[in-house]
PDB file of N, CA and C in Angstrom:
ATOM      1  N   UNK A   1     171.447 142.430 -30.171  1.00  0.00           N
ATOM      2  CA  UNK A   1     170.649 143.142 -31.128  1.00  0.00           C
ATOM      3  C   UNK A   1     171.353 143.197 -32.475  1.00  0.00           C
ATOM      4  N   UNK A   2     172.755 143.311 -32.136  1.00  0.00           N
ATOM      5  CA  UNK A   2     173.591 143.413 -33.648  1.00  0.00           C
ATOM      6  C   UNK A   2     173.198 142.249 -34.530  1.00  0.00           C
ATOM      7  N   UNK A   3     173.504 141.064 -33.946  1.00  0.00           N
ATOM      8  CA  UNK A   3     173.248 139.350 -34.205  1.00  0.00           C
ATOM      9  C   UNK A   3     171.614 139.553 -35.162  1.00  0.00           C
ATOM     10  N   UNK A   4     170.939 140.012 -34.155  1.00  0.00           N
ATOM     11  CA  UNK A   4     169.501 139.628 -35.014  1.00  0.00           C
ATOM     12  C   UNK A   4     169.418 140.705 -36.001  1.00  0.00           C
ATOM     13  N   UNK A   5     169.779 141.702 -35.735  1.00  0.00           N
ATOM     14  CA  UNK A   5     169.806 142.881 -37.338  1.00  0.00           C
ATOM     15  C   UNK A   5     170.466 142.113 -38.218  1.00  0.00           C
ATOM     16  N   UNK A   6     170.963 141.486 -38.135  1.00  0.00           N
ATOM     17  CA  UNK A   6     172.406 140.554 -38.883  1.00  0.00           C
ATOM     18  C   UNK A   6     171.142 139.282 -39.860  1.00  0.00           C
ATOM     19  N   UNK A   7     170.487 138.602 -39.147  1.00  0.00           N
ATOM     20  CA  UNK A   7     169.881 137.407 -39.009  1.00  0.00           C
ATOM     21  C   UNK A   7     168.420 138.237 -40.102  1.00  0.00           C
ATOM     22  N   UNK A   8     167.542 139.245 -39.336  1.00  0.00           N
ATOM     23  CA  UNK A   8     166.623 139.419 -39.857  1.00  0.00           C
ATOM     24  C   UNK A   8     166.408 140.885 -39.896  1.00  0.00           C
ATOM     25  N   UNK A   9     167.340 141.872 -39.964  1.00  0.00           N
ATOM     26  CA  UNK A   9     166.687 143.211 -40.010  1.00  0.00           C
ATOM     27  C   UNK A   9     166.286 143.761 -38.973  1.00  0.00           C
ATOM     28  N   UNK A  10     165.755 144.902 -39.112  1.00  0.00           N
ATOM     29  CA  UNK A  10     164.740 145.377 -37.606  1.00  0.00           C
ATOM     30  C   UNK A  10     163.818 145.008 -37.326  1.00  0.00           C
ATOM     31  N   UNK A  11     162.735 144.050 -38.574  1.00  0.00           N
ATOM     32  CA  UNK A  11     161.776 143.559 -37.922  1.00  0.00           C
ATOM     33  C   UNK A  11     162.540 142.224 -36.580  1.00  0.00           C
ATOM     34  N   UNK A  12     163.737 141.606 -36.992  1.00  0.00           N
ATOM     35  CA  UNK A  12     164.263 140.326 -36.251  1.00  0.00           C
ATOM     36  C   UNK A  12     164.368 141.357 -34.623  1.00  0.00           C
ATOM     37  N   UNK A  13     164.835 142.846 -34.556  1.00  0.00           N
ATOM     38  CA  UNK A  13     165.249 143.177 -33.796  1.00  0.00           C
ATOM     39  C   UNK A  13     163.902 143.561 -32.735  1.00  0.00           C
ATOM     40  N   UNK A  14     163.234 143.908 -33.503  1.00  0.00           N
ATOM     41  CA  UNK A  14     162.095 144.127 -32.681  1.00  0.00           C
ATOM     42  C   UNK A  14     161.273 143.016 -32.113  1.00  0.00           C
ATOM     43  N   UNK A  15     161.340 141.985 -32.419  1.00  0.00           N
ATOM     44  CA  UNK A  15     160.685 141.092 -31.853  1.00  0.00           C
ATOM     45  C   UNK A  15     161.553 140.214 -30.960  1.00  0.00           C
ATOM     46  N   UNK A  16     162.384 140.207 -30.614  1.00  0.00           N
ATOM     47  CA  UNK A  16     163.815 140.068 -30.142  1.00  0.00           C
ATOM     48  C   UNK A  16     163.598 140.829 -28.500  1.00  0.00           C
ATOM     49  N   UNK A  17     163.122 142.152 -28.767  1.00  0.00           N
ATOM     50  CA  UNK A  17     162.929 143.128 -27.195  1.00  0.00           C
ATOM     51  C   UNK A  17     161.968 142.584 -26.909  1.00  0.00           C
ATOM     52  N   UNK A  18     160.330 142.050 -27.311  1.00  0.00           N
ATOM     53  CA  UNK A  18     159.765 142.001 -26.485  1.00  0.00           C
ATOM     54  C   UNK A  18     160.345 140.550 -25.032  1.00  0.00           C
ATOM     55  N   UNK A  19     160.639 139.567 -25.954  1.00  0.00           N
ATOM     56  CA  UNK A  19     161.425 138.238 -24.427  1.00  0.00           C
ATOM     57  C   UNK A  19     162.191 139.271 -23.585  1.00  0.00           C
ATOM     58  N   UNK A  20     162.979 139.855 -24.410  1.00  0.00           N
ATOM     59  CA  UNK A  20     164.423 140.667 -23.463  1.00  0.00           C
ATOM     60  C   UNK A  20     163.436 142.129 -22.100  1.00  0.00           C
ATOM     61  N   UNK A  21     162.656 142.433 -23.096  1.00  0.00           N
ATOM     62  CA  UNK A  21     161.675 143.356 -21.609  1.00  0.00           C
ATOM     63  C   UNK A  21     161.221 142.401 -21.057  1.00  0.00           C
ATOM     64  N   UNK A  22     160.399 141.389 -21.228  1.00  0.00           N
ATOM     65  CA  UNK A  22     159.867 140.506 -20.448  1.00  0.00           C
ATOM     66  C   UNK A  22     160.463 140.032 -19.473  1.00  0.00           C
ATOM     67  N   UNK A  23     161.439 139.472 -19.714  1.00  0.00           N
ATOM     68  CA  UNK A  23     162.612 138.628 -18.834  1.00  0.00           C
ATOM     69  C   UNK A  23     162.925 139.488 -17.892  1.00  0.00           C
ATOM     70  N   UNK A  24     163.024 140.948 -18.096  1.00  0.00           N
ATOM     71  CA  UNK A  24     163.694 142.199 -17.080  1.00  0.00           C
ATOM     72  C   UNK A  24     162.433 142.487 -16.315  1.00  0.00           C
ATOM     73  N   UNK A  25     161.139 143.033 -17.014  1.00  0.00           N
ATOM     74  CA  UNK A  25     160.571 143.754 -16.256  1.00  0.00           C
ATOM     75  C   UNK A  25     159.285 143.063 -15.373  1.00  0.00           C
ATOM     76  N   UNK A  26     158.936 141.543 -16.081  1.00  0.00           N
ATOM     77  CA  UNK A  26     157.390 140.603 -15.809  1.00  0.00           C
ATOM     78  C   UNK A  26     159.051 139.667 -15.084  1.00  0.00           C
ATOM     79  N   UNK A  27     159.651 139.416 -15.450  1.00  0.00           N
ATOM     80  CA  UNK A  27     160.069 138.404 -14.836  1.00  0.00           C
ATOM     81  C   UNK A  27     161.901 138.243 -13.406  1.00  0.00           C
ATOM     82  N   UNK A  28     162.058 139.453 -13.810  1.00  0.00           N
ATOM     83  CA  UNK A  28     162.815 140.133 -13.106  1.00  0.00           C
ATOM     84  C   UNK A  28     164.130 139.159 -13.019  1.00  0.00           C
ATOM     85  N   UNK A  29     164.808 138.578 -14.298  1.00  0.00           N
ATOM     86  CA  UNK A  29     165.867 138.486 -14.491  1.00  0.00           C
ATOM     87  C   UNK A  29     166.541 139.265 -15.216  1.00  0.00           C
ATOM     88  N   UNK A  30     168.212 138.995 -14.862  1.00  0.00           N
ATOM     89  CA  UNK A  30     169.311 139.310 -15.162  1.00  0.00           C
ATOM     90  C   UNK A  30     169.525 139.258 -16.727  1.00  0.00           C
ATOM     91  N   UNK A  31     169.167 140.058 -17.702  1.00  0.00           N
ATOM     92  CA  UNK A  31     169.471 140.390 -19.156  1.00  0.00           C
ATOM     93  C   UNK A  31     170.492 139.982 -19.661  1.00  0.00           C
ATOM     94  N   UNK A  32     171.888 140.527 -18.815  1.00  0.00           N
ATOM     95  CA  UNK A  32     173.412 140.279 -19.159  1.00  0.00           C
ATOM     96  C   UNK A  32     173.617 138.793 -19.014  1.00  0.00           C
ATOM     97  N   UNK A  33     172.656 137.753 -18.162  1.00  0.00           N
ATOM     98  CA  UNK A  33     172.733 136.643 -18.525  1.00  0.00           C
ATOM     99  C   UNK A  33     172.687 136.219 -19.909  1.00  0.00           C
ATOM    100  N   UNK A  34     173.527 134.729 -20.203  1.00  0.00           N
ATOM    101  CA  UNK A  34     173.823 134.258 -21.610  1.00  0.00           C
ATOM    102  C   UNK A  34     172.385 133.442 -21.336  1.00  0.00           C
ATOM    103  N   UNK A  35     172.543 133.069 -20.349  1.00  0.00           N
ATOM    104  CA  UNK A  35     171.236 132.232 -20.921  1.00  0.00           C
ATOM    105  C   UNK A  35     169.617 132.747 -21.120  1.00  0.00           C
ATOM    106  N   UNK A  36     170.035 134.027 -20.312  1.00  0.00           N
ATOM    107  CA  UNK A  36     168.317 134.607 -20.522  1.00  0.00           C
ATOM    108  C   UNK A  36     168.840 135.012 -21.795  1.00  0.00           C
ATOM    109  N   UNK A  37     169.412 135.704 -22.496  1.00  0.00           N
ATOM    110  CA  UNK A  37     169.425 136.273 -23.776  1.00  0.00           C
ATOM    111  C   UNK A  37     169.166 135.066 -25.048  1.00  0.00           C
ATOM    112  N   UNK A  38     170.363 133.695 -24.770  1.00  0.00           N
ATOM    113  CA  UNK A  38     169.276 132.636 -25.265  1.00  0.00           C
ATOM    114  C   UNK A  38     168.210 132.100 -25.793  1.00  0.00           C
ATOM    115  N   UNK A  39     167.235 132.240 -24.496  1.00  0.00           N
ATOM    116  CA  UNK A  39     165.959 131.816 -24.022  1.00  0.00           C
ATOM    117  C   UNK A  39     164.997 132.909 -24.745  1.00  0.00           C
ATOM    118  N   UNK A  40     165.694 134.067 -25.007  1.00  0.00           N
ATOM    119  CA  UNK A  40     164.893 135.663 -25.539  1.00  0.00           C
ATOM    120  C   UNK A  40     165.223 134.837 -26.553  1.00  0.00           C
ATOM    121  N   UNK A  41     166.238 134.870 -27.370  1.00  0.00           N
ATOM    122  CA  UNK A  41     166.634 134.934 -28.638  1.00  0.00           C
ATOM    123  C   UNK A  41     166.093 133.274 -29.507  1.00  0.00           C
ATOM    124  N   UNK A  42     165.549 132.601 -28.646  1.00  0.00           N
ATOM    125  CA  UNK A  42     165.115 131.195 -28.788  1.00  0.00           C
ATOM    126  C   UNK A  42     163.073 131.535 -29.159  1.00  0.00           C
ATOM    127  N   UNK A  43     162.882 132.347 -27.772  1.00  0.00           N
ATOM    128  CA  UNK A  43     161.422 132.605 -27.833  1.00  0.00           C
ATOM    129  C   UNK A  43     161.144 133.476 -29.576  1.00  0.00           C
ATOM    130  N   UNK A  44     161.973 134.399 -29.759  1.00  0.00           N
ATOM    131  CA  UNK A  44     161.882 135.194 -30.725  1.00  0.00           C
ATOM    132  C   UNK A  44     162.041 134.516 -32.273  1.00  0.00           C
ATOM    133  N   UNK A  45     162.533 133.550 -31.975  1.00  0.00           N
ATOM    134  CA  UNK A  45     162.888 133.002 -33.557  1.00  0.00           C
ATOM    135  C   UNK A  45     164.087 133.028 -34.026  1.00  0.00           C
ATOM    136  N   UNK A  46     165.076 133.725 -33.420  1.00  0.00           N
ATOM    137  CA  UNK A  46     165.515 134.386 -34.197  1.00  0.00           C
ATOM    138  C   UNK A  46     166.717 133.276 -34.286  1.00  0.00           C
ATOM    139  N   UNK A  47     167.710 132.263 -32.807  1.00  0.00           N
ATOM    140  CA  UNK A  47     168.294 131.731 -33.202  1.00  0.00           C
ATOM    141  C   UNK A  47     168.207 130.602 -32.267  1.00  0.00           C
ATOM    142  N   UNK A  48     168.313 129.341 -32.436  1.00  0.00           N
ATOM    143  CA  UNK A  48     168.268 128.326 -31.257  1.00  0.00           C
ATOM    144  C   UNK A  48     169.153 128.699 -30.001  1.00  0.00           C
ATOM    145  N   UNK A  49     168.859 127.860 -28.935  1.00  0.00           N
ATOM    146  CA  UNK A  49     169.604 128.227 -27.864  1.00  0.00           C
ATOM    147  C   UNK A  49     170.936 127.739 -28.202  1.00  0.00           C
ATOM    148  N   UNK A  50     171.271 126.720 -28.921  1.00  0.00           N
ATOM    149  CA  UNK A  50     172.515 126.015 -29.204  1.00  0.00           C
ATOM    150  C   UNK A  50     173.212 127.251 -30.281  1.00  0.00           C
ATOM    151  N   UNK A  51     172.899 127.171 -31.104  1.00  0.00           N
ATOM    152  CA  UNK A  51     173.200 128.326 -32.329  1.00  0.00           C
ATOM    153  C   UNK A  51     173.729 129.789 -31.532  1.00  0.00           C
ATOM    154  N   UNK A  52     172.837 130.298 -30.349  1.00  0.00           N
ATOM    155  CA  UNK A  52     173.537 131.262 -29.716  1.00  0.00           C
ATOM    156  C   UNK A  52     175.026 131.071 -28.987  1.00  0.00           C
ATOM    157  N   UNK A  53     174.975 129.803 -28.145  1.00  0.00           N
ATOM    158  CA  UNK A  53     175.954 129.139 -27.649  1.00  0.00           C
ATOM    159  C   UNK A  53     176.972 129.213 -28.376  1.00  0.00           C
ATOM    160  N   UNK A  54     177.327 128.830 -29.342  1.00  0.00           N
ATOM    161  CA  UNK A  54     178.427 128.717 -30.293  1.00  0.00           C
ATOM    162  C   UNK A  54     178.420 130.397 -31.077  1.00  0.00           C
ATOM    163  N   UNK A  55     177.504 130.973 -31.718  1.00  0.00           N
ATOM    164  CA  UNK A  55     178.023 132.238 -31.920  1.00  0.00           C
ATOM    165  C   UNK A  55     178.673 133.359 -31.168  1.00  0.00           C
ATOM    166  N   UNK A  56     177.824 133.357 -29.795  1.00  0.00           N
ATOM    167  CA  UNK A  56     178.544 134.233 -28.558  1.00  0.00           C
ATOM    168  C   UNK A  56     179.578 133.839 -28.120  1.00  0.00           C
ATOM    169  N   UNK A  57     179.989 132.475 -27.949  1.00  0.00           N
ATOM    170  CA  UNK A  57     181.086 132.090 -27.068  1.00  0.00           C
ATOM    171  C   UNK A  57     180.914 130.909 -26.080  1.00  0.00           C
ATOM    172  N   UNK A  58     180.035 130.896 -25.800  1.00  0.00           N
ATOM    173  CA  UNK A  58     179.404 130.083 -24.764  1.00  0.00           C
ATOM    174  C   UNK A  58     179.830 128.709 -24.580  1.00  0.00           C
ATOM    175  N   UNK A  59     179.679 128.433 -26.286  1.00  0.00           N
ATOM    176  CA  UNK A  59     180.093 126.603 -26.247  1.00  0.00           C
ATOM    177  C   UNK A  59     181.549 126.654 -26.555  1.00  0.00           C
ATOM    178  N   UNK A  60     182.396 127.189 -26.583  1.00  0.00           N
ATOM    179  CA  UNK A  60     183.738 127.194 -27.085  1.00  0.00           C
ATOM    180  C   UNK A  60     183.657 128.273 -28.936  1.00  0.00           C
ATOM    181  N   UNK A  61     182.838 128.907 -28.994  1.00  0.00           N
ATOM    182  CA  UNK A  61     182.819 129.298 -30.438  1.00  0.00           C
ATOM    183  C   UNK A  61     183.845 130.841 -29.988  1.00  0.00           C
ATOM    184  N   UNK A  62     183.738 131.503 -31.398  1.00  0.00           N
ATOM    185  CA  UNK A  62     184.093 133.049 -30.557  1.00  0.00           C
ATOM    186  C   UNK A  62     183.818 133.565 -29.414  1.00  0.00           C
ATOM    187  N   UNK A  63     184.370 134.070 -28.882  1.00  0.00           N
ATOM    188  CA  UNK A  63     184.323 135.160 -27.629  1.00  0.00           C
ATOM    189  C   UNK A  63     183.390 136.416 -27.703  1.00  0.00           C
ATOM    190  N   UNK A  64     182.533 136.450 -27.583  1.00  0.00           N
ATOM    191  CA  UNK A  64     181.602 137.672 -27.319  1.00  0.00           C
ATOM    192  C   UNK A  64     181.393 138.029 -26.080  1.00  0.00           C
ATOM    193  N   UNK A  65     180.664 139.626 -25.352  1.00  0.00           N
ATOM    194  CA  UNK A  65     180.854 139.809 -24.448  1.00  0.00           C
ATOM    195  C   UNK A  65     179.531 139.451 -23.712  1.00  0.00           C
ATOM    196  N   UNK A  66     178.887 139.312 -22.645  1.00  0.00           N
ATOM    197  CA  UNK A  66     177.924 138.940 -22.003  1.00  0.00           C
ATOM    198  C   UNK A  66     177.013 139.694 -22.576  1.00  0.00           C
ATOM    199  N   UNK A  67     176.982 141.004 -23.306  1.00  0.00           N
ATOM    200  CA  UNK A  67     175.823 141.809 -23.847  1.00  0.00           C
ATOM    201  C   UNK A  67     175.837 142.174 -25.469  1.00  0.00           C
ATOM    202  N   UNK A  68     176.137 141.151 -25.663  1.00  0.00           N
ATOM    203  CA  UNK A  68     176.186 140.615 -26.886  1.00  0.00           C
ATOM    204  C   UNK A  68     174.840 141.438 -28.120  1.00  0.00           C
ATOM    205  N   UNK A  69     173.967 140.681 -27.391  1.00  0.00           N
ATOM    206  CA  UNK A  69     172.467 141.243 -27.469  1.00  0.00           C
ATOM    207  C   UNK A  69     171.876 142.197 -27.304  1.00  0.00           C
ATOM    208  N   UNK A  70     172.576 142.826 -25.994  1.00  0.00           N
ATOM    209  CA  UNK A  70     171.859 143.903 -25.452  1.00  0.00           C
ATOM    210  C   UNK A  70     172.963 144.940 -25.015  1.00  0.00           C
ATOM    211  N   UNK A  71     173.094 145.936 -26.222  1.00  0.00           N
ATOM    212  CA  UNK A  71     174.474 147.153 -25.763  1.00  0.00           C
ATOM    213  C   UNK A  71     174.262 148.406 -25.340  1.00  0.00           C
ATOM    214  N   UNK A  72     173.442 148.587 -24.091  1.00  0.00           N
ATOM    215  CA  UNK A  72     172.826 149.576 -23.551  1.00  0.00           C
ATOM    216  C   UNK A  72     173.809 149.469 -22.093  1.00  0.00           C
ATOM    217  N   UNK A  73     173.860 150.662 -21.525  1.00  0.00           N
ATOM    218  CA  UNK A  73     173.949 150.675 -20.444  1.00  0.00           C
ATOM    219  C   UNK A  73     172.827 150.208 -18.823  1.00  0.00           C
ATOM    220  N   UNK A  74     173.434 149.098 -18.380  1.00  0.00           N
ATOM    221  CA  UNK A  74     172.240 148.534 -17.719  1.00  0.00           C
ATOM    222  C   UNK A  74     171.486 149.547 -16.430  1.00  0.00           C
ATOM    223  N   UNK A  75     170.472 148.909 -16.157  1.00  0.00           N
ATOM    224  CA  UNK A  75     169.407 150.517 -15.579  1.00  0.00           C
ATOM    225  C   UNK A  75     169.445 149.982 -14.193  1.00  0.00           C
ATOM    226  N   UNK A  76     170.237 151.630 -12.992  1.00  0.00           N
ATOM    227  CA  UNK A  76     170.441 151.007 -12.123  1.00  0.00           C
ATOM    228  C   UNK A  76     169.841 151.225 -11.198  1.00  0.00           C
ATOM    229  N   UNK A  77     168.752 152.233 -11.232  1.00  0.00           N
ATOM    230  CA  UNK A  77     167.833 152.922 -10.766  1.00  0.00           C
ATOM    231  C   UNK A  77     166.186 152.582 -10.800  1.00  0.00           C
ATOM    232  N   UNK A  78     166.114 151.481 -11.032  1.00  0.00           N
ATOM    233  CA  UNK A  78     164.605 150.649 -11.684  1.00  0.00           C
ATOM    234  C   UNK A  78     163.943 150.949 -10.171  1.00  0.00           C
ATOM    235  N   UNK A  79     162.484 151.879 -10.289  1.00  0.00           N
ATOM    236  CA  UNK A  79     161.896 151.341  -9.493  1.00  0.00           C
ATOM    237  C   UNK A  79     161.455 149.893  -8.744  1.00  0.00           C
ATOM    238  N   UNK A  80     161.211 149.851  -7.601  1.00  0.00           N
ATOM    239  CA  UNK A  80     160.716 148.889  -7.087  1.00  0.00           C
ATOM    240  C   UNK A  80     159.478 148.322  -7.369  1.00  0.00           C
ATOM    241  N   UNK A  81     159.813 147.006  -6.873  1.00  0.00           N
ATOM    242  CA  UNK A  81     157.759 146.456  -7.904  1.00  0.00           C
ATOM    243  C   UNK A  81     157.361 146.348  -9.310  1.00  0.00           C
ATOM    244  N   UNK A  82     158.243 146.459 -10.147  1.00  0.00           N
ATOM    245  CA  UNK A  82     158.003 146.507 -11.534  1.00  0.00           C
ATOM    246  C   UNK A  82     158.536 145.304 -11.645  1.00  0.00           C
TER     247      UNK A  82
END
């Protein structure tokens, strides 16, 4: 989220959550994944999947942490079926 406030403001940030809910709640992957955050951050505009790669760490660029994107405490209590 820091990255896309960085990139485009809060509008970049807000359009940024809807892939990142999607991916969690319609599609029931792993967020803290690099590559779903990616794939969010690819759907959104905001940065290619390669471009994330190298800013997070991924391809050999800086070191960022897996929640790069997303600095919430992850939810461990999610109902079932959602």
């Amino acid at each position: 989220m820091a990255k896309a406030y960085e990139i485009g403001g809060p509008s970049a940030q807000s359009a940024l959550m809807t892939p990142i809910f999607r991916a969690y709640y319609e599609e029931d992957l792993d967020i803290c994944d690099p590559e779903v955050l990616a794939d969010a951050a690819e759907q959104a505009s905001i940065m290619s999947r390669a471009e994330v790669s190298v800013s997070c760490g991924f391809d050999g660029g800086p070191q960022r942490s897996s929640n790069f994107f997303y600095r919430s405490a992850p939810v461990t209590n999610r109902p079932q079926g959602l």
